[in-house]
C-alpha atoms as a PDB file:
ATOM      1  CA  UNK A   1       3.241  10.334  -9.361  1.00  0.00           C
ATOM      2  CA  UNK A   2       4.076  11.200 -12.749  1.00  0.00           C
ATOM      3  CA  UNK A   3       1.835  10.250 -15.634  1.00  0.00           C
ATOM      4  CA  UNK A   4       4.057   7.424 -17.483  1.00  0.00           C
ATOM      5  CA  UNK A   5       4.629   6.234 -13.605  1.00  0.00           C
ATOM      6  CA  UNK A   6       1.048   5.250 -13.789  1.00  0.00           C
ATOM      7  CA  UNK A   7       1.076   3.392 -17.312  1.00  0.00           C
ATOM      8  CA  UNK A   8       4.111   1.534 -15.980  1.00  0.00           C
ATOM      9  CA  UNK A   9       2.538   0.429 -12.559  1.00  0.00           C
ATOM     10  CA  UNK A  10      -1.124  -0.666 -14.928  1.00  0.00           C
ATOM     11  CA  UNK A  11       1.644  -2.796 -17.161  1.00  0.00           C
ATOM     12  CA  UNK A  12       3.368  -4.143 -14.308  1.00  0.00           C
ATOM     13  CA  UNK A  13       1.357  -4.748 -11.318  1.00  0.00           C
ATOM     14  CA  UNK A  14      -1.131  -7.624 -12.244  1.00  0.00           C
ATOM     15  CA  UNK A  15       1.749 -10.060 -12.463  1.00  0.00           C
ATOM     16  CA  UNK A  16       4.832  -8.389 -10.459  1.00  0.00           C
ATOM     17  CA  UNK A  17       5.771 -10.094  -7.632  1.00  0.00           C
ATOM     18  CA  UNK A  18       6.335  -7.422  -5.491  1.00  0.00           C
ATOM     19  CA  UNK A  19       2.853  -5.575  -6.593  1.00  0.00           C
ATOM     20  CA  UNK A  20       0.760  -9.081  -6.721  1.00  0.00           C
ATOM     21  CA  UNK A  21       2.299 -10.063  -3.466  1.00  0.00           C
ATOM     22  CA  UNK A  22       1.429  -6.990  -1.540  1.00  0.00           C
ATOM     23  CA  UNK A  23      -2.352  -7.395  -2.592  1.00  0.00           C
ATOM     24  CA  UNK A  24      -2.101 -10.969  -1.491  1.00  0.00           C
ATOM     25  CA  UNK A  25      -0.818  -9.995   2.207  1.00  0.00           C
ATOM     26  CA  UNK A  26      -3.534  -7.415   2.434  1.00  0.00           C
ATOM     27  CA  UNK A  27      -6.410  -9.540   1.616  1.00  0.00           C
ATOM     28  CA  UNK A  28      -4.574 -12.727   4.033  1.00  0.00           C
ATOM     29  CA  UNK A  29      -4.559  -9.747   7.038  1.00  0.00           C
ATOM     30  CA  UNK A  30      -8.670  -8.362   6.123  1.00  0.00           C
ATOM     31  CA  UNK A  31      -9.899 -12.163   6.272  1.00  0.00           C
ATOM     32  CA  UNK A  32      -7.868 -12.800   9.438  1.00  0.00           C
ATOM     33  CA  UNK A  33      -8.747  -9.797  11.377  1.00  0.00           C
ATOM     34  CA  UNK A  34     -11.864  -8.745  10.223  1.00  0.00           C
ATOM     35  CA  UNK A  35     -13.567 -10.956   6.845  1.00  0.00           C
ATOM     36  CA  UNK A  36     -15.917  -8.420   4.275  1.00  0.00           C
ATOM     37  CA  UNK A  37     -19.291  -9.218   3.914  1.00  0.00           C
ATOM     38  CA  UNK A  38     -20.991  -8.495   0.554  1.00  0.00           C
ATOM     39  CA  UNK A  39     -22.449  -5.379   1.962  1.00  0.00           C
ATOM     40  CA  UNK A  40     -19.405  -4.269   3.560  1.00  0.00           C
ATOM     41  CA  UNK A  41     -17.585  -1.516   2.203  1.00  0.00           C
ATOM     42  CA  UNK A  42     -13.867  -0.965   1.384  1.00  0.00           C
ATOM     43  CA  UNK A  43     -12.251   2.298   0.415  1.00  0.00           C
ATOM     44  CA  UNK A  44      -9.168   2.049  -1.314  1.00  0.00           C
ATOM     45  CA  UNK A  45      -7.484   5.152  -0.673  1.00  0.00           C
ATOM     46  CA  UNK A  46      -4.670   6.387  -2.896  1.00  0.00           C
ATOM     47  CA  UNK A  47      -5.640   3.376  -5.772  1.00  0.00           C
ATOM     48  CA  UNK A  48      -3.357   3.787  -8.066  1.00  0.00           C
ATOM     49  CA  UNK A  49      -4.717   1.957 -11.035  1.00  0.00           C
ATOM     50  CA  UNK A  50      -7.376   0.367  -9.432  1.00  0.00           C
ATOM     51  CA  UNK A  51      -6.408  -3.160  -9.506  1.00  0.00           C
ATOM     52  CA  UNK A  52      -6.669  -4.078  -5.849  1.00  0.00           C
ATOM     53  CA  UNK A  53      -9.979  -2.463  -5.778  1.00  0.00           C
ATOM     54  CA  UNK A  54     -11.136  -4.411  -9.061  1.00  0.00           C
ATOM     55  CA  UNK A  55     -10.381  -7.973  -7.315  1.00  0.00           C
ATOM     56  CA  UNK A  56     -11.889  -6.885  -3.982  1.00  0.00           C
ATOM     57  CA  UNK A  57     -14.815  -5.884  -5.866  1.00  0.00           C
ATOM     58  CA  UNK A  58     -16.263  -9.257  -5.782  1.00  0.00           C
ATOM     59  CA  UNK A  59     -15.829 -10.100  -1.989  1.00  0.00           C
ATOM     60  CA  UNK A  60     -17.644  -6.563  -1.075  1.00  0.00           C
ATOM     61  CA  UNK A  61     -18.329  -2.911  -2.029  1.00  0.00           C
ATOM     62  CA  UNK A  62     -15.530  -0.796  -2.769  1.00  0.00           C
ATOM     63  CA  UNK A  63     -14.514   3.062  -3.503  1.00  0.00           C
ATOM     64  CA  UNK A  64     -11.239   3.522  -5.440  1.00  0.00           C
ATOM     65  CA  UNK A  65     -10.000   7.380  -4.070  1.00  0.00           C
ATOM     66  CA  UNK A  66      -7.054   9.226  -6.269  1.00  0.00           C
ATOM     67  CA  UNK A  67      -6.446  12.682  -6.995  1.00  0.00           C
ATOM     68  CA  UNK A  68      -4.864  11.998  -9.859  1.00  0.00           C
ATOM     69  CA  UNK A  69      -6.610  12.029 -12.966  1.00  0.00           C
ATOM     70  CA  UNK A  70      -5.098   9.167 -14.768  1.00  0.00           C
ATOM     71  CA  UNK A  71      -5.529   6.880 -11.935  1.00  0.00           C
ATOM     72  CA  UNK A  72      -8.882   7.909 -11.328  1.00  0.00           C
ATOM     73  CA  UNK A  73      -9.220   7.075 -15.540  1.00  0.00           C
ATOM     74  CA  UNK A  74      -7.347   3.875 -15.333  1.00  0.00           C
ATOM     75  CA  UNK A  75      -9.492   2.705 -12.202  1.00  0.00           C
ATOM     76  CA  UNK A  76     -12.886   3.322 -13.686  1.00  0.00           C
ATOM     77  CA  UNK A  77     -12.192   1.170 -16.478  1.00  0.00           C
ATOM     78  CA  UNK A  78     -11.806  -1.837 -13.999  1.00  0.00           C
ATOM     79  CA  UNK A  79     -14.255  -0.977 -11.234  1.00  0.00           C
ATOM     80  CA  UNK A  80     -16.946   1.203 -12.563  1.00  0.00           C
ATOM     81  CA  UNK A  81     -17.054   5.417 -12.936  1.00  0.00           C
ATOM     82  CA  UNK A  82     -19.756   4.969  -9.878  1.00  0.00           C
ATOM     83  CA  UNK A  83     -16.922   3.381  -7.829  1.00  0.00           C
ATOM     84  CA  UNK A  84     -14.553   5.449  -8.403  1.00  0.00           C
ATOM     85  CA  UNK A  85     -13.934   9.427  -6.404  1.00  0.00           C
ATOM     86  CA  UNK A  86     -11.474  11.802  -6.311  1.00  0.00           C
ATOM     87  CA  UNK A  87     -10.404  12.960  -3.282  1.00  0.00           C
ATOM     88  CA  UNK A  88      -6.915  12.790  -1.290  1.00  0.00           C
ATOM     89  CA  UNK A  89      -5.818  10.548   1.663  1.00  0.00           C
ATOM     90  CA  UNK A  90      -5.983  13.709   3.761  1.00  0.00           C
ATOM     91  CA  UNK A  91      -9.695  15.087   2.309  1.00  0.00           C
ATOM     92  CA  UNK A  92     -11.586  11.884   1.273  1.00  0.00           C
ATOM     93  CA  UNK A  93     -14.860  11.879  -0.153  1.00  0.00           C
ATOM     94  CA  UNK A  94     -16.405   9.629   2.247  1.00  0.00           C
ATOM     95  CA  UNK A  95     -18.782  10.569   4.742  1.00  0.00           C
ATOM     96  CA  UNK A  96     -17.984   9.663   8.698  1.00  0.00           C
ATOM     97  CA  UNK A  97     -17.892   6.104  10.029  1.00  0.00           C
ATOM     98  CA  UNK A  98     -18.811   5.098   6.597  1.00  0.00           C
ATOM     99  CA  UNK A  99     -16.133   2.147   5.760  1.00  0.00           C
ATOM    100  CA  UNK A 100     -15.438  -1.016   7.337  1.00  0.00           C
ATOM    101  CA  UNK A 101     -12.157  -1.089   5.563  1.00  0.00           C
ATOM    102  CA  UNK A 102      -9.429   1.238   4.769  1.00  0.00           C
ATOM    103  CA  UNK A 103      -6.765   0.685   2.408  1.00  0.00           C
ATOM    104  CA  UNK A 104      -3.384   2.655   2.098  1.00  0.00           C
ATOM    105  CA  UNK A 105      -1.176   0.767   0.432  1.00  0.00           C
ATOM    106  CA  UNK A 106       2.071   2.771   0.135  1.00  0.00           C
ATOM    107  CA  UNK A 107       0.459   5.864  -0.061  1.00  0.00           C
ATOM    108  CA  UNK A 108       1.515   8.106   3.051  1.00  0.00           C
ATOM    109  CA  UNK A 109       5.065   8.650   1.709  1.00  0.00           C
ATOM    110  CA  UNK A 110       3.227  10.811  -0.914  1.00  0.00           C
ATOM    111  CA  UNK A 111       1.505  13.007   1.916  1.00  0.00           C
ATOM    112  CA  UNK A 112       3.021  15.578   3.189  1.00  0.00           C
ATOM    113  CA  UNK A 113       1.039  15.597   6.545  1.00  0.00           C
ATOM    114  CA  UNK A 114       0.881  12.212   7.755  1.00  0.00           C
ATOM    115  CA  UNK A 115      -0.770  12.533  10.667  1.00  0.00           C
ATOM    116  CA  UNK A 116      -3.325  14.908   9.254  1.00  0.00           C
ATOM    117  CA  UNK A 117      -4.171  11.488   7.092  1.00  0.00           C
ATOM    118  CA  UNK A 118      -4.682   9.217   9.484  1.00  0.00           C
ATOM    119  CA  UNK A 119      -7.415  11.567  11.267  1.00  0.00           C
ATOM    120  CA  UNK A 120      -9.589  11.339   8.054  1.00  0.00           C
ATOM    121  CA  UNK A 121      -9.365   7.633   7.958  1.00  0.00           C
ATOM    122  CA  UNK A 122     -10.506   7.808  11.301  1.00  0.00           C
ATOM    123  CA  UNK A 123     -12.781  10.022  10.138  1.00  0.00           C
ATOM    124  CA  UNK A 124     -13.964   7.371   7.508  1.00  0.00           C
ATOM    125  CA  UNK A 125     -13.713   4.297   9.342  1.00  0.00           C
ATOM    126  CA  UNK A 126     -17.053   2.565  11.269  1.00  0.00           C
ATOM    127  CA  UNK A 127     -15.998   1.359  14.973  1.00  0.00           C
ATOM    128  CA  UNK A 128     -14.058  -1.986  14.899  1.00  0.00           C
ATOM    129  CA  UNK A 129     -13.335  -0.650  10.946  1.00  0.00           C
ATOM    130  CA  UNK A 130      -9.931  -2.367  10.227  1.00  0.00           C
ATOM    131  CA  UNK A 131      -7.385   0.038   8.778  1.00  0.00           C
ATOM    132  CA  UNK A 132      -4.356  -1.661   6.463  1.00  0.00           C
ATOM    133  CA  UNK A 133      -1.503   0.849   5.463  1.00  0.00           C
ATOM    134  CA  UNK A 134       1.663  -0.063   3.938  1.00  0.00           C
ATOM    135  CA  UNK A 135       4.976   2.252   3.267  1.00  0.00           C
ATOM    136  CA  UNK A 136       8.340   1.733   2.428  1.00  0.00           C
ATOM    137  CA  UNK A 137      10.636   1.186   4.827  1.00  0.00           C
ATOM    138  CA  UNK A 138      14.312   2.299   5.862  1.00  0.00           C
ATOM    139  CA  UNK A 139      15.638   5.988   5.262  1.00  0.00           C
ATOM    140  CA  UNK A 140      18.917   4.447   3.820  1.00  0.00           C
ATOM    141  CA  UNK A 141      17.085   2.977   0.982  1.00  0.00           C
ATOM    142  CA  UNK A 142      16.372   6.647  -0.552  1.00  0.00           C
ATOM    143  CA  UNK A 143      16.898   6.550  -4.661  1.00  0.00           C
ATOM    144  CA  UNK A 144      15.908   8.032  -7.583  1.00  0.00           C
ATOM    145  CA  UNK A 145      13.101   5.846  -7.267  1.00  0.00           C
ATOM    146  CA  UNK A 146      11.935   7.335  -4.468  1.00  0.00           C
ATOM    147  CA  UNK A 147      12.521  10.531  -6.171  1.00  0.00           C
ATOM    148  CA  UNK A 148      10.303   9.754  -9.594  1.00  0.00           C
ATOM    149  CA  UNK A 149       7.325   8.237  -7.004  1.00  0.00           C
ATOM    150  CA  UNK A 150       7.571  11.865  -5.478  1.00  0.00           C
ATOM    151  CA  UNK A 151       7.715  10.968  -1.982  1.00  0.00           C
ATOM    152  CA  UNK A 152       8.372  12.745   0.940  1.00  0.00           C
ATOM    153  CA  UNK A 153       9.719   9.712   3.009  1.00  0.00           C
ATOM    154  CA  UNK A 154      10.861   6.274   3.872  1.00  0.00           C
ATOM    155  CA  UNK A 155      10.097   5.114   6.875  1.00  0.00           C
ATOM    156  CA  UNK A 156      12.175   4.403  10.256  1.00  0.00           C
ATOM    157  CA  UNK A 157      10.896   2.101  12.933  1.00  0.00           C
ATOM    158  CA  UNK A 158      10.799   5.107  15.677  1.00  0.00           C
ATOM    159  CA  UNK A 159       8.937   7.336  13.027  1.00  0.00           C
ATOM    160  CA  UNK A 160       6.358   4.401  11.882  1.00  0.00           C
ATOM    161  CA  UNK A 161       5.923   3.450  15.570  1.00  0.00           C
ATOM    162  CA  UNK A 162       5.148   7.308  16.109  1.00  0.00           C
ATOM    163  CA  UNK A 163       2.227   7.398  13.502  1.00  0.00           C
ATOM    164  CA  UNK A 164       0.734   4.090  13.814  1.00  0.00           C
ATOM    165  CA  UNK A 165       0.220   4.587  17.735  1.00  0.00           C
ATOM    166  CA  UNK A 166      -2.702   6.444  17.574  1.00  0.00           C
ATOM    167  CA  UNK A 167      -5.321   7.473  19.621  1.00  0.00           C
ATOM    168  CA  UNK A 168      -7.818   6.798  17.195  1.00  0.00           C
ATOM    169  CA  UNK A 169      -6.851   2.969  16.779  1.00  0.00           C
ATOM    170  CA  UNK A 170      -5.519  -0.367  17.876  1.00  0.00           C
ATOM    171  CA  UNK A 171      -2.753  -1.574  16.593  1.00  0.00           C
ATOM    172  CA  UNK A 172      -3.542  -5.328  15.810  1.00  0.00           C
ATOM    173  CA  UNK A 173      -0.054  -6.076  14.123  1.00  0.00           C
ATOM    174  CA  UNK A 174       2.650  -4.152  12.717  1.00  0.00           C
ATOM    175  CA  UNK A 175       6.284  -6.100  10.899  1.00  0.00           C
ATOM    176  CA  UNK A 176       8.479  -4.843   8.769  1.00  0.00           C
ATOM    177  CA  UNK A 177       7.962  -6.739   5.306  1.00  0.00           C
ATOM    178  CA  UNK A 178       9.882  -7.748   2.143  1.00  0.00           C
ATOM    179  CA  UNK A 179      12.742  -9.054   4.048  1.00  0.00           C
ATOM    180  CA  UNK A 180      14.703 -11.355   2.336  1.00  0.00           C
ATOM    181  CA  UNK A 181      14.880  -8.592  -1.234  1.00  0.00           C
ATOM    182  CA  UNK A 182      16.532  -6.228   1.173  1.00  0.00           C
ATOM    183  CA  UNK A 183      19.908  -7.100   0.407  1.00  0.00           C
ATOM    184  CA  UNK A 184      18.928  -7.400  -3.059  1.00  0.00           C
ATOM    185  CA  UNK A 185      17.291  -4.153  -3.345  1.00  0.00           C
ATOM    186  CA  UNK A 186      20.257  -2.486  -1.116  1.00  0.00           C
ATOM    187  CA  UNK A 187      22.685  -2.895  -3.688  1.00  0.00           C
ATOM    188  CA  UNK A 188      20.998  -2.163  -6.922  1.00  0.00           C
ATOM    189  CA  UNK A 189      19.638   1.033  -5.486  1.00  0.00           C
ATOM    190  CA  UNK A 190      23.404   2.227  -4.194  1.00  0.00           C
ATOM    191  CA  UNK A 191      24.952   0.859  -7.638  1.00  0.00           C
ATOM    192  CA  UNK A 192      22.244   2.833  -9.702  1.00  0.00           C
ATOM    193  CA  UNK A 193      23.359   5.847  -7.327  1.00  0.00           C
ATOM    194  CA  UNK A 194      26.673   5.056  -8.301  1.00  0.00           C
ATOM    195  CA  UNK A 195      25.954   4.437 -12.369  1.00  0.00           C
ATOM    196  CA  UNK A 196      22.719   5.962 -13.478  1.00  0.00           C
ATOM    197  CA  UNK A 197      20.944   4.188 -16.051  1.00  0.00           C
ATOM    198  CA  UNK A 198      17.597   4.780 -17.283  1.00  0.00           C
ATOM    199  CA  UNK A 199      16.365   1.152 -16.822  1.00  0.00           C
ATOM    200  CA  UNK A 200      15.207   0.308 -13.133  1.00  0.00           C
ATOM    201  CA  UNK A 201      14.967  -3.122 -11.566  1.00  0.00           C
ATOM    202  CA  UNK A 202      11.551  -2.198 -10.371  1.00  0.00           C
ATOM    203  CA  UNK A 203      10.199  -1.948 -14.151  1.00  0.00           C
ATOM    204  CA  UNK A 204      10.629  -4.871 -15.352  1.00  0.00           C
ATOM    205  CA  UNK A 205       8.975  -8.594 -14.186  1.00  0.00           C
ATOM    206  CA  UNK A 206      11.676 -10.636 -13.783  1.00  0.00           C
ATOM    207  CA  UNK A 207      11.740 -14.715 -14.981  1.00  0.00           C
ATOM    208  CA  UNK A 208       8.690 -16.531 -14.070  1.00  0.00           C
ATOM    209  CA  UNK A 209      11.034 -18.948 -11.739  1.00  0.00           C
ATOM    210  CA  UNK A 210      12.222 -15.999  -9.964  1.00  0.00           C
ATOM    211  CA  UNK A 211       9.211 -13.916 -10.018  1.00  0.00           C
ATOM    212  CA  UNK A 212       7.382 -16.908  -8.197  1.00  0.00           C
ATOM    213  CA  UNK A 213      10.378 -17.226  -5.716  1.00  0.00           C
ATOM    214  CA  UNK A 214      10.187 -13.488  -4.602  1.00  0.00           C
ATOM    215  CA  UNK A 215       6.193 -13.697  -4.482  1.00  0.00           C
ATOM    216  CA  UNK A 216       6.689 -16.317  -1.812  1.00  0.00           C
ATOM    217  CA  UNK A 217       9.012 -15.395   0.079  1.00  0.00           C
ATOM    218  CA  UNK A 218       7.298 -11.795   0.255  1.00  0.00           C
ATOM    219  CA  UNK A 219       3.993 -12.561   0.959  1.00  0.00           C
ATOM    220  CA  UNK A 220       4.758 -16.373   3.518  1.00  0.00           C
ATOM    221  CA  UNK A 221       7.157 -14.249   5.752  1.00  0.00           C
ATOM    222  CA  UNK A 222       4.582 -10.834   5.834  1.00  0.00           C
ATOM    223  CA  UNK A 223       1.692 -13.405   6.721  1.00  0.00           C
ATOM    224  CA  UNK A 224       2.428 -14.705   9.792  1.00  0.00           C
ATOM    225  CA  UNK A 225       3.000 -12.729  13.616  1.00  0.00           C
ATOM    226  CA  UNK A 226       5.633 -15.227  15.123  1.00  0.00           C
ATOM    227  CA  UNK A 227       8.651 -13.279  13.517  1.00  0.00           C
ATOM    228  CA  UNK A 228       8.796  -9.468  14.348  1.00  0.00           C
ATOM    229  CA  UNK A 229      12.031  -8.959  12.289  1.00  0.00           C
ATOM    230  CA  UNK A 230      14.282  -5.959  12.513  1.00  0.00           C
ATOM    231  CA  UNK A 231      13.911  -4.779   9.376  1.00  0.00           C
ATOM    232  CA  UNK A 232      12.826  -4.734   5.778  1.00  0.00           C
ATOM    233  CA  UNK A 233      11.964  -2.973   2.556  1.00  0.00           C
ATOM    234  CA  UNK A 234       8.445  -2.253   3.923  1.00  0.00           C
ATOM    235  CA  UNK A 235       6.619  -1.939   6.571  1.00  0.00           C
ATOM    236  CA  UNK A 236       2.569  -3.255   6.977  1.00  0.00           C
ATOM    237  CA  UNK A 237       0.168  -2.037   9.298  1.00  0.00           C
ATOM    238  CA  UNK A 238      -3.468  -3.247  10.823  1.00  0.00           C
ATOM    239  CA  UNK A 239      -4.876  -1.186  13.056  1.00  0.00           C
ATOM    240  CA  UNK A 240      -8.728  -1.553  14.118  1.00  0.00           C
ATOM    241  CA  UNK A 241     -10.803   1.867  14.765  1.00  0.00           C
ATOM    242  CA  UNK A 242     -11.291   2.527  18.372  1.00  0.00           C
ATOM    243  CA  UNK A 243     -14.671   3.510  19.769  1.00  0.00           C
END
């Protein structure tokens, strides 16, 4: 990402629904499939700012991995320089069947080899290591957005389906995510296409009242496995390391 991406996601994503919600699904999926011990260790791969890894920090050990230097800056001023390395998602600094827990949360639409990627975090991972990846979801949803994030790709059900079913791993559940915004997020990404502005939607933390609303509805319908639903803004992965 671009440097002043990086200030904007440290501003945002403490409070943003859509930011605070994701971290919220990802720790509801660890303690369901798999809790952390203290002595349990979690690399979060492609941290950003380090804020996931900051409030994970006190349920177990954790790595925050960036190759980008103001991420790796911004993340050692919440976890700790020692807790912090760079490396990428496809040449991580860890050393084999290291990790109980992976983290990639939307992170492999900014690698160019996919597949390549989820090797090393089976690389990484222990056996019975739980893997969590989220990307965006839906090919039709491209923007400028997309664009200024530099990534490669959104994601279709046949080409998530194609990564996810590994050899390497089990896949423990898979749902498209974010459901409800999809409308939502539809039109203000076709009307932006339509009349470019410099403001985006996805800058800003909207009302309180409606910044609560989204967080629920993101995070109650992405926490739960009785509704596979057809499609969404995202889609969330757990996959456990095979033997």
């Amino acid at each position: 990402m671009n440097a002043d991406e990086y200030l904007k996601l440290d501003q945002l994503e403490k409070e943003h629904w859509f930011y605070a919600g994701k971290r919220e699904i990802v720790r509801y999926w660890i303690d369901k499939v798999q809790p952390l011990k203290p002595q349990s260790l979690l690399i979060d791969c492609g941290a950003g700012t380090g804020q996931f890894a900051a409030e994970m920090k006190a349920y177990c050990r954790v790595m925050a991995v960036d190759d980008h230097e103001e991420s790796l800056a911004l993340a050692a001023s919440k976890v700790g320089a020692s807790s912090v390395k760079k490396g990428s998602a496809t040449a991580l600094p860890i050393l084999d069947e290291s990790a109980d827990c992976l983290t990639a949360l939307d992170v492999l639409e900014h690698v160019e080899d996919d597949t390549k990627a989820m090797k090393e975090f089976a690389r990484v991972l222990k056996t019975d290591g739980i893997l969590i990846i989220t990307v965006p979801a839906l090919p039709a949803l491209w923007s400028d957005w997309d664009v200024s994030l530099h990534h490669f790709r959104r994601y279709g059900r046949d080409t998530w389906l194609n990564l996810i079913e590994d050899p390497h791993f089990k896949v423990e559940h898979w749902n498209f995510v974010n459901v409800l915004a999809l409308p939502l997020i539809y039109l203000s990404r076709k009307f932006r296409a339509i009349v470019p502005t410099k403001h985006r939607a996805e800058d800003a933390i909207p009302p309180k009242w409606l910044n609560l609303l989204l967080k629920e509805a993101f995070t109650s319908l992405a926490c739960q496995e009785k509704i596979h639903f057809p499609t969404g803004v995202g889609l969330l992965g757990v996959l456990r390391r095979n033997a």
